[in-house]
Every structure is written in C-alpha cells, then in structure tokens.
PDB file of N, CA and C in Angstrom:
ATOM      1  N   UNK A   1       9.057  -7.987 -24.731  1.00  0.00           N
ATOM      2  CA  UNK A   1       7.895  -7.790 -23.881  1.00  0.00           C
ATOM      3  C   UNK A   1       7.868  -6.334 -23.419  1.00  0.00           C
ATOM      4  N   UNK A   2       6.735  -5.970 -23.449  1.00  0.00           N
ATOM      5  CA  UNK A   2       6.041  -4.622 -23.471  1.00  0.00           C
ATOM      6  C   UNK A   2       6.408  -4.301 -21.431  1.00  0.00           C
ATOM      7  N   UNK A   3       6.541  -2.785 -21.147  1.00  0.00           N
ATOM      8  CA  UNK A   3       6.419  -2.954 -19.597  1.00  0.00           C
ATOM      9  C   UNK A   3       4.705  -2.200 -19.276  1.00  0.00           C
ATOM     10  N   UNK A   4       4.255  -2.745 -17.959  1.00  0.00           N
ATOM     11  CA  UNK A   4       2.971  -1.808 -18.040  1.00  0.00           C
ATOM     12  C   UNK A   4       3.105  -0.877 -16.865  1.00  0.00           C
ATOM     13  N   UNK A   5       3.136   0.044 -17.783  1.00  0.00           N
ATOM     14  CA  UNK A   5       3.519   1.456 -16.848  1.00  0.00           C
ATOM     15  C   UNK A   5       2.449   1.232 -15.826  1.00  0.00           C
ATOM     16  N   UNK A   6       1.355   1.239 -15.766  1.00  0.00           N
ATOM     17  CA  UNK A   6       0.167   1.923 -15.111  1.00  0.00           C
ATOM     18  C   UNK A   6      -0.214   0.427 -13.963  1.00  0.00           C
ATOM     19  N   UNK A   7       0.694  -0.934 -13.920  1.00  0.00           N
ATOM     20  CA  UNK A   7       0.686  -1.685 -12.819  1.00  0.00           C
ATOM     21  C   UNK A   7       2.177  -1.141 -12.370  1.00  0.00           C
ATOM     22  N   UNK A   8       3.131  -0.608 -13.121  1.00  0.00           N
ATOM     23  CA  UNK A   8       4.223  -0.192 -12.187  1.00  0.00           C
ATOM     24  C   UNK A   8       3.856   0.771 -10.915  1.00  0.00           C
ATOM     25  N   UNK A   9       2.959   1.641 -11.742  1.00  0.00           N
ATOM     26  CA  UNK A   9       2.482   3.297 -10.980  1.00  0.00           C
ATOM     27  C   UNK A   9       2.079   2.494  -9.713  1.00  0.00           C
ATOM     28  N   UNK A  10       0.880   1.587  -9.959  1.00  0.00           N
ATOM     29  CA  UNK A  10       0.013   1.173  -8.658  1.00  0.00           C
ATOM     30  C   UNK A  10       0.922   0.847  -7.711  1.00  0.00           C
ATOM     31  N   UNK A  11       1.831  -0.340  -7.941  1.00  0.00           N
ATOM     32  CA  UNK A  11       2.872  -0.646  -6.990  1.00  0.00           C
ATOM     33  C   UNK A  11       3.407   0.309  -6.615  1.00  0.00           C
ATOM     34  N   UNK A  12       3.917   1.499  -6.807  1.00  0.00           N
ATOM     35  CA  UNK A  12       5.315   2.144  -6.127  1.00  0.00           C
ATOM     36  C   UNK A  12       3.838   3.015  -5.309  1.00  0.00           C
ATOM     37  N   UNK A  13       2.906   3.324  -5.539  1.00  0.00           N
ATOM     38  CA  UNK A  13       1.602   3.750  -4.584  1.00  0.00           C
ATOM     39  C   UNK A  13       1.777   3.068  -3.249  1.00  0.00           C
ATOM     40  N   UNK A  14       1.551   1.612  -4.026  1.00  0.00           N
ATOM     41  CA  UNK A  14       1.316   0.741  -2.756  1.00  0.00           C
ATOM     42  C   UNK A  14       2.578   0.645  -1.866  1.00  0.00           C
ATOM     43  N   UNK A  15       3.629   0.323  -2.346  1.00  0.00           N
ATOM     44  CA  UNK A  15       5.145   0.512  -1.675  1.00  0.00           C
ATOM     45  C   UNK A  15       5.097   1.480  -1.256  1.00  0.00           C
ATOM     46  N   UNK A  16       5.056   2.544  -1.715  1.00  0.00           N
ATOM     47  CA  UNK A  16       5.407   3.365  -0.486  1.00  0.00           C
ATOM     48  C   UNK A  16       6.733   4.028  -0.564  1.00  0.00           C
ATOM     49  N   UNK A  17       6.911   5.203   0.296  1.00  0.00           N
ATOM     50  CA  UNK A  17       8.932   5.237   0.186  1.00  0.00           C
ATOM     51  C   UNK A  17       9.381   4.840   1.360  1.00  0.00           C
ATOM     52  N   UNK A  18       9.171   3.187   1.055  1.00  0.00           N
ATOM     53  CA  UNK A  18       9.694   2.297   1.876  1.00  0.00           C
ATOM     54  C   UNK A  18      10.697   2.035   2.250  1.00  0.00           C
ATOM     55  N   UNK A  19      11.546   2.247   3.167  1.00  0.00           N
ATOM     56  CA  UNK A  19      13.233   2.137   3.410  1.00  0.00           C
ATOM     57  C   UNK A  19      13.835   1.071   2.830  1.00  0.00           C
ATOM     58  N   UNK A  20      15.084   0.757   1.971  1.00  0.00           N
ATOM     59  CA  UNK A  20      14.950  -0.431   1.430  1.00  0.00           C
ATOM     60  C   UNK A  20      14.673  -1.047   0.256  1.00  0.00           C
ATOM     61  N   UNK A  21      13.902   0.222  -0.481  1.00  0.00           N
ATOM     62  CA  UNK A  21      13.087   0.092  -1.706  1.00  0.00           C
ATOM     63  C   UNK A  21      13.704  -0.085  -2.845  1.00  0.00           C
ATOM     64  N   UNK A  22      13.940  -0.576  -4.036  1.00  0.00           N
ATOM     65  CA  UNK A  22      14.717   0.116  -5.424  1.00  0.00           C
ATOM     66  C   UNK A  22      13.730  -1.052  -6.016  1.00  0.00           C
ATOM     67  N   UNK A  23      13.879  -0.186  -7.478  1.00  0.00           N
ATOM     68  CA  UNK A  23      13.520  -0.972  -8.667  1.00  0.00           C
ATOM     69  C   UNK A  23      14.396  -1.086  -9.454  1.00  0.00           C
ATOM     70  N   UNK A  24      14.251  -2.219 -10.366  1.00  0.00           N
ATOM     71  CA  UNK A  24      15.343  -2.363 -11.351  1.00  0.00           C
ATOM     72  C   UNK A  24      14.295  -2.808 -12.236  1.00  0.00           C
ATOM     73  N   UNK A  25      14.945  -2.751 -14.077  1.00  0.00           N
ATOM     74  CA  UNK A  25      14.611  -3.546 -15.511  1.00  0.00           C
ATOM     75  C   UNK A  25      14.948  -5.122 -15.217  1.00  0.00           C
ATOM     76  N   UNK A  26      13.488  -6.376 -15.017  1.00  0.00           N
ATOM     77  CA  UNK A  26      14.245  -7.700 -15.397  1.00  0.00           C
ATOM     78  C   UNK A  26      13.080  -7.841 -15.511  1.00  0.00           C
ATOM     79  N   UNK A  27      12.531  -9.409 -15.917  1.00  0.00           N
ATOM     80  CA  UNK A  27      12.106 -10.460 -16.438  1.00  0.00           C
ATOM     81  C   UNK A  27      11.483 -10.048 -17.609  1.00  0.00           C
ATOM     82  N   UNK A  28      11.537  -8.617 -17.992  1.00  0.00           N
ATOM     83  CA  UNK A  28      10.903  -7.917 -19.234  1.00  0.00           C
ATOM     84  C   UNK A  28       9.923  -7.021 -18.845  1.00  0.00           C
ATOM     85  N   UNK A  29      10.133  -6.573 -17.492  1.00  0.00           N
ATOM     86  CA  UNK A  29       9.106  -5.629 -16.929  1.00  0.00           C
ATOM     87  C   UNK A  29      10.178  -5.090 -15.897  1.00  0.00           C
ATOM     88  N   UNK A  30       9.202  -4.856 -14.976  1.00  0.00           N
ATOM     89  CA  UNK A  30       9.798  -3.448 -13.616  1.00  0.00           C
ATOM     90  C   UNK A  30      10.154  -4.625 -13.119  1.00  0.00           C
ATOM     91  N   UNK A  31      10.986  -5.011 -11.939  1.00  0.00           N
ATOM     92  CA  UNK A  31      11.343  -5.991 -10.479  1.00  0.00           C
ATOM     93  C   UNK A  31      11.339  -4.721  -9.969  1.00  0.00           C
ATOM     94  N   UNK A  32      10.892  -4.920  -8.162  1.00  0.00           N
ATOM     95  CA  UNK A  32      10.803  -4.368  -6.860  1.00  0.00           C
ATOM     96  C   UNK A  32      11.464  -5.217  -5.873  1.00  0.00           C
ATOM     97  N   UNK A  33      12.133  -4.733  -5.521  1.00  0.00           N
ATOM     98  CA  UNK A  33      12.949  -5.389  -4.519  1.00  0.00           C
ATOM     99  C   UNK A  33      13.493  -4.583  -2.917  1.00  0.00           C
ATOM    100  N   UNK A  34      13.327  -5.281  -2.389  1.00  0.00           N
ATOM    101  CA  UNK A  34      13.555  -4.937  -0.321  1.00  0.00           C
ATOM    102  C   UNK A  34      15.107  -5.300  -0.108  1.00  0.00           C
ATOM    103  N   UNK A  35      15.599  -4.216   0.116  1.00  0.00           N
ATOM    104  CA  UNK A  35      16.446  -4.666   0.721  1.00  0.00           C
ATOM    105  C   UNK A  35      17.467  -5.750  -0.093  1.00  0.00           C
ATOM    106  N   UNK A  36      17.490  -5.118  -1.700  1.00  0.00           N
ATOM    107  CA  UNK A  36      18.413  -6.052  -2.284  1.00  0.00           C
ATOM    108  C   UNK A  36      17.655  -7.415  -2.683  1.00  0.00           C
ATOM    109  N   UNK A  37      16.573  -7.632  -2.012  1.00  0.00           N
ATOM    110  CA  UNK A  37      15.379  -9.368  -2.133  1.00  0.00           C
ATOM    111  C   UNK A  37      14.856  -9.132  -3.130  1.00  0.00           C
ATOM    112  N   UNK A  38      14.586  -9.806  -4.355  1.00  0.00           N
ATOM    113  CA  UNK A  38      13.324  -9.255  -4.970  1.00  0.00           C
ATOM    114  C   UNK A  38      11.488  -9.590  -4.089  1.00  0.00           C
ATOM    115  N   UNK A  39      10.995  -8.484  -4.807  1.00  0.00           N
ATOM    116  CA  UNK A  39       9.799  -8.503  -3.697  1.00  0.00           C
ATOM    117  C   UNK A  39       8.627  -8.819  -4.695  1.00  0.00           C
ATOM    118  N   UNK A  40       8.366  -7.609  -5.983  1.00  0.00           N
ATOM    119  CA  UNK A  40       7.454  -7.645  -6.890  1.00  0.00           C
ATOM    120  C   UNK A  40       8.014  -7.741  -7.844  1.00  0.00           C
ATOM    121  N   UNK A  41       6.808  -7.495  -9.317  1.00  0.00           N
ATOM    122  CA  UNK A  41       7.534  -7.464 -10.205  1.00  0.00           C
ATOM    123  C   UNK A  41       6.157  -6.688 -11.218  1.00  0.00           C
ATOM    124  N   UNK A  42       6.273  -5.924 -12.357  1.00  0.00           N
ATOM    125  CA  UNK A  42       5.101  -5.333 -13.550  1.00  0.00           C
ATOM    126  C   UNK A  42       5.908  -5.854 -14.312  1.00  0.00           C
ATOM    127  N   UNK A  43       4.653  -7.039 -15.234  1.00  0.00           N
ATOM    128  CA  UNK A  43       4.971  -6.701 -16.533  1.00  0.00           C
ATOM    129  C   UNK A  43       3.686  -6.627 -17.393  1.00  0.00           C
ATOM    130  N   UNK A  44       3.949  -7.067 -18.661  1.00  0.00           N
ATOM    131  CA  UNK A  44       2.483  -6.680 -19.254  1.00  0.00           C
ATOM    132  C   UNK A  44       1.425  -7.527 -19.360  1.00  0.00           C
ATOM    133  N   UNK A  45       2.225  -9.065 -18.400  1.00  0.00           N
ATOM    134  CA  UNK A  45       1.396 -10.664 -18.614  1.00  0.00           C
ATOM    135  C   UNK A  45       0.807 -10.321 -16.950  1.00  0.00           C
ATOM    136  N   UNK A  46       1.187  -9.404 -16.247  1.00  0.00           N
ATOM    137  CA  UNK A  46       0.494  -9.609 -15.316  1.00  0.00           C
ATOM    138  C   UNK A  46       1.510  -9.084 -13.901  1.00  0.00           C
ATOM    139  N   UNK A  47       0.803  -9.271 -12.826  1.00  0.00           N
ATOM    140  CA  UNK A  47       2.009  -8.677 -11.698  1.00  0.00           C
ATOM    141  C   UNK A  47       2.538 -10.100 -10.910  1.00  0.00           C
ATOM    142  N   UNK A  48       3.818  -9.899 -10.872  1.00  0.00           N
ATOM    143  CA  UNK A  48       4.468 -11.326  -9.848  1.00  0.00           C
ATOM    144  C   UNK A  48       4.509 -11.071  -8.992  1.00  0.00           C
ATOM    145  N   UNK A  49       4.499 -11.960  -8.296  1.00  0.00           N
ATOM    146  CA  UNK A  49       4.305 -11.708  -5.908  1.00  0.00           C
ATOM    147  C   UNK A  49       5.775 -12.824  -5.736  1.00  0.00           C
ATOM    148  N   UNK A  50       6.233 -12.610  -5.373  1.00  0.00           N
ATOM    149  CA  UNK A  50       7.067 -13.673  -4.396  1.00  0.00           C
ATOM    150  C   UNK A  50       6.588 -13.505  -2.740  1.00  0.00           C
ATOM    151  N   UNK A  51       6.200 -14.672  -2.627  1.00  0.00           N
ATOM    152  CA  UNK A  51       6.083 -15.174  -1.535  1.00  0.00           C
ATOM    153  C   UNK A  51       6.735 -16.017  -0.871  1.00  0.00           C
ATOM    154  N   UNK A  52       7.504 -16.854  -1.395  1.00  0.00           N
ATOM    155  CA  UNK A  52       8.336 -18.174  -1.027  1.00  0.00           C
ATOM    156  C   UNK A  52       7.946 -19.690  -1.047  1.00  0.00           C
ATOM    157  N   UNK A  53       8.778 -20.255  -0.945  1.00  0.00           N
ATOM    158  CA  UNK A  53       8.344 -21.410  -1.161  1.00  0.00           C
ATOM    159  C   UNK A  53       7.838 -21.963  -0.330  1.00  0.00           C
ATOM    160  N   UNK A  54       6.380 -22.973  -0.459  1.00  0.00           N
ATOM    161  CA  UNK A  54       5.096 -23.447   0.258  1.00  0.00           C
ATOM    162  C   UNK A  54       4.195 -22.570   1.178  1.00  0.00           C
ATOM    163  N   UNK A  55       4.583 -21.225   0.727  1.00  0.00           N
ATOM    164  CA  UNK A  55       3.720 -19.782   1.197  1.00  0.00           C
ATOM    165  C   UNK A  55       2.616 -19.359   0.161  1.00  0.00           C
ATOM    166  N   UNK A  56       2.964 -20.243  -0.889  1.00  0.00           N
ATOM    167  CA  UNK A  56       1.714 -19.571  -2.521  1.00  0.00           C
ATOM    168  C   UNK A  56       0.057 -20.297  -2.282  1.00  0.00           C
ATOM    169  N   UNK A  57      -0.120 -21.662  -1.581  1.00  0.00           N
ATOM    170  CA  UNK A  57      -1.532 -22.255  -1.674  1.00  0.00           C
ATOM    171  C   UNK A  57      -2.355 -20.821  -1.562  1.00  0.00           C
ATOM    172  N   UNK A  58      -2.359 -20.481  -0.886  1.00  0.00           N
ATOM    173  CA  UNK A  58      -3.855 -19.557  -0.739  1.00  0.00           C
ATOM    174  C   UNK A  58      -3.530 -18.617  -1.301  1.00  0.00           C
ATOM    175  N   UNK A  59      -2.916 -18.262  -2.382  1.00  0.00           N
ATOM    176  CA  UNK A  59      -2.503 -17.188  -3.291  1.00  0.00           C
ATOM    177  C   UNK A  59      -3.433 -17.729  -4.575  1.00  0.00           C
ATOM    178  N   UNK A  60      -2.516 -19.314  -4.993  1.00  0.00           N
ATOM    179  CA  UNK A  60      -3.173 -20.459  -6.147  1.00  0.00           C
ATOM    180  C   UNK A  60      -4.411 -20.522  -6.463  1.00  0.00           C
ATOM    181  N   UNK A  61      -5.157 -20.630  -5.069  1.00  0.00           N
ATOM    182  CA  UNK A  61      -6.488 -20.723  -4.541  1.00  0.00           C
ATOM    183  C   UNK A  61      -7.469 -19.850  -5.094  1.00  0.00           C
ATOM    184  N   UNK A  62      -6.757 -18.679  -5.365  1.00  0.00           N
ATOM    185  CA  UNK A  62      -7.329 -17.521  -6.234  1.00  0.00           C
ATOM    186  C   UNK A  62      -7.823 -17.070  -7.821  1.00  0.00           C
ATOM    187  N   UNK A  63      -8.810 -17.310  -7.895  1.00  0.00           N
ATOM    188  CA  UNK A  63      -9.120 -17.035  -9.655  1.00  0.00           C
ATOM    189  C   UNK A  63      -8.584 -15.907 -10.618  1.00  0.00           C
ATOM    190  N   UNK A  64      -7.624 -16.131 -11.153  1.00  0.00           N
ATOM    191  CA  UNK A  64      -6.575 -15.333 -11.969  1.00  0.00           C
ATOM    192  C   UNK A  64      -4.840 -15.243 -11.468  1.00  0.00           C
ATOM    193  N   UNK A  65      -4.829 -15.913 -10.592  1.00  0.00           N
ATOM    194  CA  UNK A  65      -3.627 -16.644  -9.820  1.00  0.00           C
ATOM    195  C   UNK A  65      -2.728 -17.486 -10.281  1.00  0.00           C
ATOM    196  N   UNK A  66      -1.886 -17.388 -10.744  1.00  0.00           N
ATOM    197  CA  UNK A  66      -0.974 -19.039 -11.320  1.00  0.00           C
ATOM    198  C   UNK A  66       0.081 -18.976 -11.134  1.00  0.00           C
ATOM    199  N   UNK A  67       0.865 -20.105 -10.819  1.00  0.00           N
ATOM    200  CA  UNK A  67       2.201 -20.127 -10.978  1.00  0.00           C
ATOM    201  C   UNK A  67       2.996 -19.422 -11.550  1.00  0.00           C
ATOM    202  N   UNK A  68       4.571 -18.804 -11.473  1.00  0.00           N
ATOM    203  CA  UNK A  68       5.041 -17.993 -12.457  1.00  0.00           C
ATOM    204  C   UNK A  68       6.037 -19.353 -12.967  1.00  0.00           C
ATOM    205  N   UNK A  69       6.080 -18.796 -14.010  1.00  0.00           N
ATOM    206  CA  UNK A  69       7.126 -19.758 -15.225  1.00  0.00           C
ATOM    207  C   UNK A  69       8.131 -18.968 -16.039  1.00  0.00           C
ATOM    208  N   UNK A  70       9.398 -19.666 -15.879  1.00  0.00           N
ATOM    209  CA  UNK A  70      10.617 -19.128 -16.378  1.00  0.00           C
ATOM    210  C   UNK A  70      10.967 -19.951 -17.734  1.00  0.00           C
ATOM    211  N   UNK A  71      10.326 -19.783 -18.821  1.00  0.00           N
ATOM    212  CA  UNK A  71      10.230 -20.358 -19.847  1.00  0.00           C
ATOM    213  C   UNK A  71       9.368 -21.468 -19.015  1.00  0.00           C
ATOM    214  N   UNK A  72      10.177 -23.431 -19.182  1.00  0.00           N
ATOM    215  CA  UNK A  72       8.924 -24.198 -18.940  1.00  0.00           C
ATOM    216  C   UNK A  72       9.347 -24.631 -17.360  1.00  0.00           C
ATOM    217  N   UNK A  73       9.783 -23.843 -16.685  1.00  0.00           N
ATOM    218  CA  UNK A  73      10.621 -24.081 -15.692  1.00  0.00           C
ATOM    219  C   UNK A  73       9.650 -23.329 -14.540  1.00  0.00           C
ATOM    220  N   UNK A  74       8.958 -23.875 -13.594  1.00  0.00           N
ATOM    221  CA  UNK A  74       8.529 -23.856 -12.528  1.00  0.00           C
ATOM    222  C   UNK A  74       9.059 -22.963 -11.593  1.00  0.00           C
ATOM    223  N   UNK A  75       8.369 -21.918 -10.965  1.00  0.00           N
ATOM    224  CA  UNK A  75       9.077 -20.464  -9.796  1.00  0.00           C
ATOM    225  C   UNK A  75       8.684 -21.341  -8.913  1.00  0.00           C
ATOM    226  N   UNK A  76       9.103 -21.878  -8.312  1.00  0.00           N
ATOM    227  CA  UNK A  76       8.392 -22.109  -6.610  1.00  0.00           C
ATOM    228  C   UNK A  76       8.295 -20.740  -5.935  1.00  0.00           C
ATOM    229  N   UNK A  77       7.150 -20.794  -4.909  1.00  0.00           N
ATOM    230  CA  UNK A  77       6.659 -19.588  -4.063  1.00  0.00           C
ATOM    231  C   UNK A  77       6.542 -18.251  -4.814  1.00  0.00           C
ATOM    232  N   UNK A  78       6.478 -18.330  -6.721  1.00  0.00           N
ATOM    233  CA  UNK A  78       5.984 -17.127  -7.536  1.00  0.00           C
ATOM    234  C   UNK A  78       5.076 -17.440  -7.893  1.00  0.00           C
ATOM    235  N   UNK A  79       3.968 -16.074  -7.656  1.00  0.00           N
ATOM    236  CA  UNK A  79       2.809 -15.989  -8.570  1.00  0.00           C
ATOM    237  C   UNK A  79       2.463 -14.865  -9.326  1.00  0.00           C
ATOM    238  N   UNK A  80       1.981 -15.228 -10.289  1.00  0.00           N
ATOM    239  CA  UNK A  80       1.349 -14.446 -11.613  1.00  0.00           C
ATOM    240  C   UNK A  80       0.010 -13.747 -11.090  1.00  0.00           C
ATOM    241  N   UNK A  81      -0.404 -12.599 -11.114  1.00  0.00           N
ATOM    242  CA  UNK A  81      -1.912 -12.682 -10.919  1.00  0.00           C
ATOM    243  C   UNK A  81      -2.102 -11.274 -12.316  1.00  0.00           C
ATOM    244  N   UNK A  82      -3.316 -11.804 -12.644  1.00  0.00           N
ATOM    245  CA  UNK A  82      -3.735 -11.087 -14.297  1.00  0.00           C
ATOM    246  C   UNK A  82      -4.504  -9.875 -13.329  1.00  0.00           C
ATOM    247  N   UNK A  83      -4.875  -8.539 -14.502  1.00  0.00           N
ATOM    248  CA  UNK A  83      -5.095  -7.382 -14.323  1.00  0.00           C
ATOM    249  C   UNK A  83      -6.388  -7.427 -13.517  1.00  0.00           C
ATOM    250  N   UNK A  84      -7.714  -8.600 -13.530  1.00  0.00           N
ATOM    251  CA  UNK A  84      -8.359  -8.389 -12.744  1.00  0.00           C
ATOM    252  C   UNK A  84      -7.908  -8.948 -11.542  1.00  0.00           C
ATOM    253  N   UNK A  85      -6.886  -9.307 -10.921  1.00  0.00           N
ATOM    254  CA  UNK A  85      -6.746  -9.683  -9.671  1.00  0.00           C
ATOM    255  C   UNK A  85      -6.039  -8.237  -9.418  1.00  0.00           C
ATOM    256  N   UNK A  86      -4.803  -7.457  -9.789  1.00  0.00           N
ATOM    257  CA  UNK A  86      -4.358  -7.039  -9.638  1.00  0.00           C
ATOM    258  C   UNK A  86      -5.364  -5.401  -9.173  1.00  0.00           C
ATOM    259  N   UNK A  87      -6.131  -5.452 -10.394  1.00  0.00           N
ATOM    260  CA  UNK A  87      -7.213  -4.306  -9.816  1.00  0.00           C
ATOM    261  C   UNK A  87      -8.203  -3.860  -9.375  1.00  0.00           C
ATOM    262  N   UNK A  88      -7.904  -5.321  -8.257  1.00  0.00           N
ATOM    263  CA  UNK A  88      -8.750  -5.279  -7.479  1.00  0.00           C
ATOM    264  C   UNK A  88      -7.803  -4.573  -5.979  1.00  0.00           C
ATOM    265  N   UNK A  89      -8.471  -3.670  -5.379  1.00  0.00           N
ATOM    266  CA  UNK A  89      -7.200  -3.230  -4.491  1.00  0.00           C
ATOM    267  C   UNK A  89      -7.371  -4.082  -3.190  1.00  0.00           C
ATOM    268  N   UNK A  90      -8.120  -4.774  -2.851  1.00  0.00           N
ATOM    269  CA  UNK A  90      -8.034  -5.551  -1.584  1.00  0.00           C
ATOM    270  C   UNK A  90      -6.890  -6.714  -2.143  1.00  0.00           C
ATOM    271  N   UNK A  91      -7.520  -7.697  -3.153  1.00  0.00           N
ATOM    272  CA  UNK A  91      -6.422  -8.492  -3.612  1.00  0.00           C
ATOM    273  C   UNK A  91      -5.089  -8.315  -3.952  1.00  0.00           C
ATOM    274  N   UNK A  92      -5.261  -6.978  -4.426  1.00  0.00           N
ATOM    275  CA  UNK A  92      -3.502  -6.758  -4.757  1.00  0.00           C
ATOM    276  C   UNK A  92      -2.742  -5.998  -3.382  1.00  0.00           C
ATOM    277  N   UNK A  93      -3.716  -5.347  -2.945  1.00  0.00           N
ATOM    278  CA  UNK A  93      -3.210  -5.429  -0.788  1.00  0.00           C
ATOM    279  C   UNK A  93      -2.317  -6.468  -0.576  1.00  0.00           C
ATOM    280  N   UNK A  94      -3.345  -7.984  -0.454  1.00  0.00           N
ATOM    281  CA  UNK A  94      -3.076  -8.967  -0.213  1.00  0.00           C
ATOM    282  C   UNK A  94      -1.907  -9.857  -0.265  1.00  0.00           C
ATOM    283  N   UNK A  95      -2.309  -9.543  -1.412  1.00  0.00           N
ATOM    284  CA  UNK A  95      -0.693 -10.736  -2.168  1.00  0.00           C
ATOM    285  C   UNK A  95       0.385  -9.889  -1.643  1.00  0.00           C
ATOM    286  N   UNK A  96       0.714  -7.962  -1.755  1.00  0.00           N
ATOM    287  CA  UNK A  96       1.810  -7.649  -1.425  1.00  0.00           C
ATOM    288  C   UNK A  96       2.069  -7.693   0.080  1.00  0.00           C
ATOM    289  N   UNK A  97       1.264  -7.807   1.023  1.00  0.00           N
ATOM    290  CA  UNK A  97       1.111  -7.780   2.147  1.00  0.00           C
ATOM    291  C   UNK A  97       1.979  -9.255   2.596  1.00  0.00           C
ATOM    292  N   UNK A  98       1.341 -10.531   1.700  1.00  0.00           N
ATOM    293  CA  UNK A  98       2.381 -12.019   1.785  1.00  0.00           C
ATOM    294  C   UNK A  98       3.268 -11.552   1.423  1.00  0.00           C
ATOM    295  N   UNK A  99       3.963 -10.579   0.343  1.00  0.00           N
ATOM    296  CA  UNK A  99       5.206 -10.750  -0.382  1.00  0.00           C
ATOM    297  C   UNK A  99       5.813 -10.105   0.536  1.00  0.00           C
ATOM    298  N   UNK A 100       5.694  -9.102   1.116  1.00  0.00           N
ATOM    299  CA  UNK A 100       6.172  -7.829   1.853  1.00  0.00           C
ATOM    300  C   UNK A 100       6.799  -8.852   3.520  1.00  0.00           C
ATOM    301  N   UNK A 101       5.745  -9.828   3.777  1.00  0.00           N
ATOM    302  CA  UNK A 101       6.014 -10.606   5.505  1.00  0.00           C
ATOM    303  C   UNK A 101       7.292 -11.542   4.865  1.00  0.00           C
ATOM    304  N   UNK A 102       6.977 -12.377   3.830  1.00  0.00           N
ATOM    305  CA  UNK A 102       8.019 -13.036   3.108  1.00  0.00           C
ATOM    306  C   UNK A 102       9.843 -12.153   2.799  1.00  0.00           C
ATOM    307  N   UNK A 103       9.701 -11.304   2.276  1.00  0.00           N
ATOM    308  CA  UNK A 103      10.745 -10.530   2.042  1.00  0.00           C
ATOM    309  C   UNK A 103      11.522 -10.041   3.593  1.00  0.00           C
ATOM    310  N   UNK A 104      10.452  -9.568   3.869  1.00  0.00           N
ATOM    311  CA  UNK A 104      11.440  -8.909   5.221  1.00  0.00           C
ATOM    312  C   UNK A 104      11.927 -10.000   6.326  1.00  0.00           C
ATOM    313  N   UNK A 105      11.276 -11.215   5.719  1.00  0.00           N
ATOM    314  CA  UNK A 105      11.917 -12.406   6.781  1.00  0.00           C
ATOM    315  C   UNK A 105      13.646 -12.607   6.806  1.00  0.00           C
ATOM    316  N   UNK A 106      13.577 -12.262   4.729  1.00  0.00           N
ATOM    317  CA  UNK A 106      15.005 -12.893   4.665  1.00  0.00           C
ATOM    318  C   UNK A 106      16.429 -11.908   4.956  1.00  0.00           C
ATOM    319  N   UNK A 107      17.368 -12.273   5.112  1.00  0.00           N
ATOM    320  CA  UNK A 107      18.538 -11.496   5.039  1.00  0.00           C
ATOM    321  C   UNK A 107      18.834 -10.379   4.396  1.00  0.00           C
ATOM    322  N   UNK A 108      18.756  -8.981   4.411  1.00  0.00           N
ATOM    323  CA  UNK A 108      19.369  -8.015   3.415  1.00  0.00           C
ATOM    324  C   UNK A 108      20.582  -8.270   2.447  1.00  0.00           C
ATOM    325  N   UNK A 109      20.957  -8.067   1.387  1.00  0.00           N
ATOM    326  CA  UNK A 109      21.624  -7.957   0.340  1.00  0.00           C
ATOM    327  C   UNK A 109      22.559  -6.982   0.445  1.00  0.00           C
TER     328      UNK A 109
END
C-alpha cells in the first residue's frame, strides 16, 4: 500500500507542533500519535480517526465515514473517512478535534 503524501502534509498542518507529537510508518501509511497514543493515521484508502470506543456514532453518521477494518476484524472507536470527507476542512477539523479530546484523555506512553 501506497502512502498519501499530500493527506500526511494536511495533518501535520492541522497538528500542529504539538507537544507530544511523533509520527511513525504502520498500517501501510503515516500513524500520528500523542503522547506515545496513536491519534491519526494517512494512508492511500483514506484518513483514520481514533476516537474510542462508543465515541464513533456521530462520526458513522457521516457520508464517507466507515468503520476501520484490520483485515475482517472490526476497530472499535476507528474510523475511515475517504478524500471527500477528509477535504473538506470543517469535517476533517472535526473528526481530529474527537480524536485529539479522545487521546489526551488517556495515559501517556
């Protein structure tokens, strides 16, 4: 799997030089991660949000929104959202704005 530079670029825009910040190579794209958490993720199927688990309905709710899948294996509280959700900048605000309240809830690494 291909990485997409140009949803990586947007994210580290939107991040910020956020205290806390690093990226690493996984699921076949960029991961973003807080504080050791993973937070985001680019790849070329689309951008992942972690939000947590029973935090995704009004993410779902969204047209170009779906579950993320680890082969046929179910992410709880991950979502997928395709390039028109993503470039849209209020929506992709959005979702990182859940991922971002989600992340900083949990414990540092």
């Amino acid at each position: 799997m291909t990485r997409d530079l140009g949803l990586e670029e947007l994210l580290r825009e939107e991040l910020g030089d956020r205290r806390g910040l690093t990226e690493k190579s996984m699921f076949g794209g960029r991961a973003f991660l807080l504080d050791g958490n993973l937070l985001c993720g680019a790849r070329n199927d689309g951008m992942l949000i972690r939000l947590g688990k029973g935090n995704d309905g009004w993410a779902l709710a969204l047209p170009g929104v779906i579950q993320m899948l680890s082969g046929e294996r179910v992410m709880q509280g991950w979502v997928r959202a395709t390039a028109e959700v993503y470039g849209d900048d209020v929506l992709r605000r959005r979702l990182l704005d859940g991922a971002l309240a989600y992340v900083e809830s949990l414990p540092g690494k």
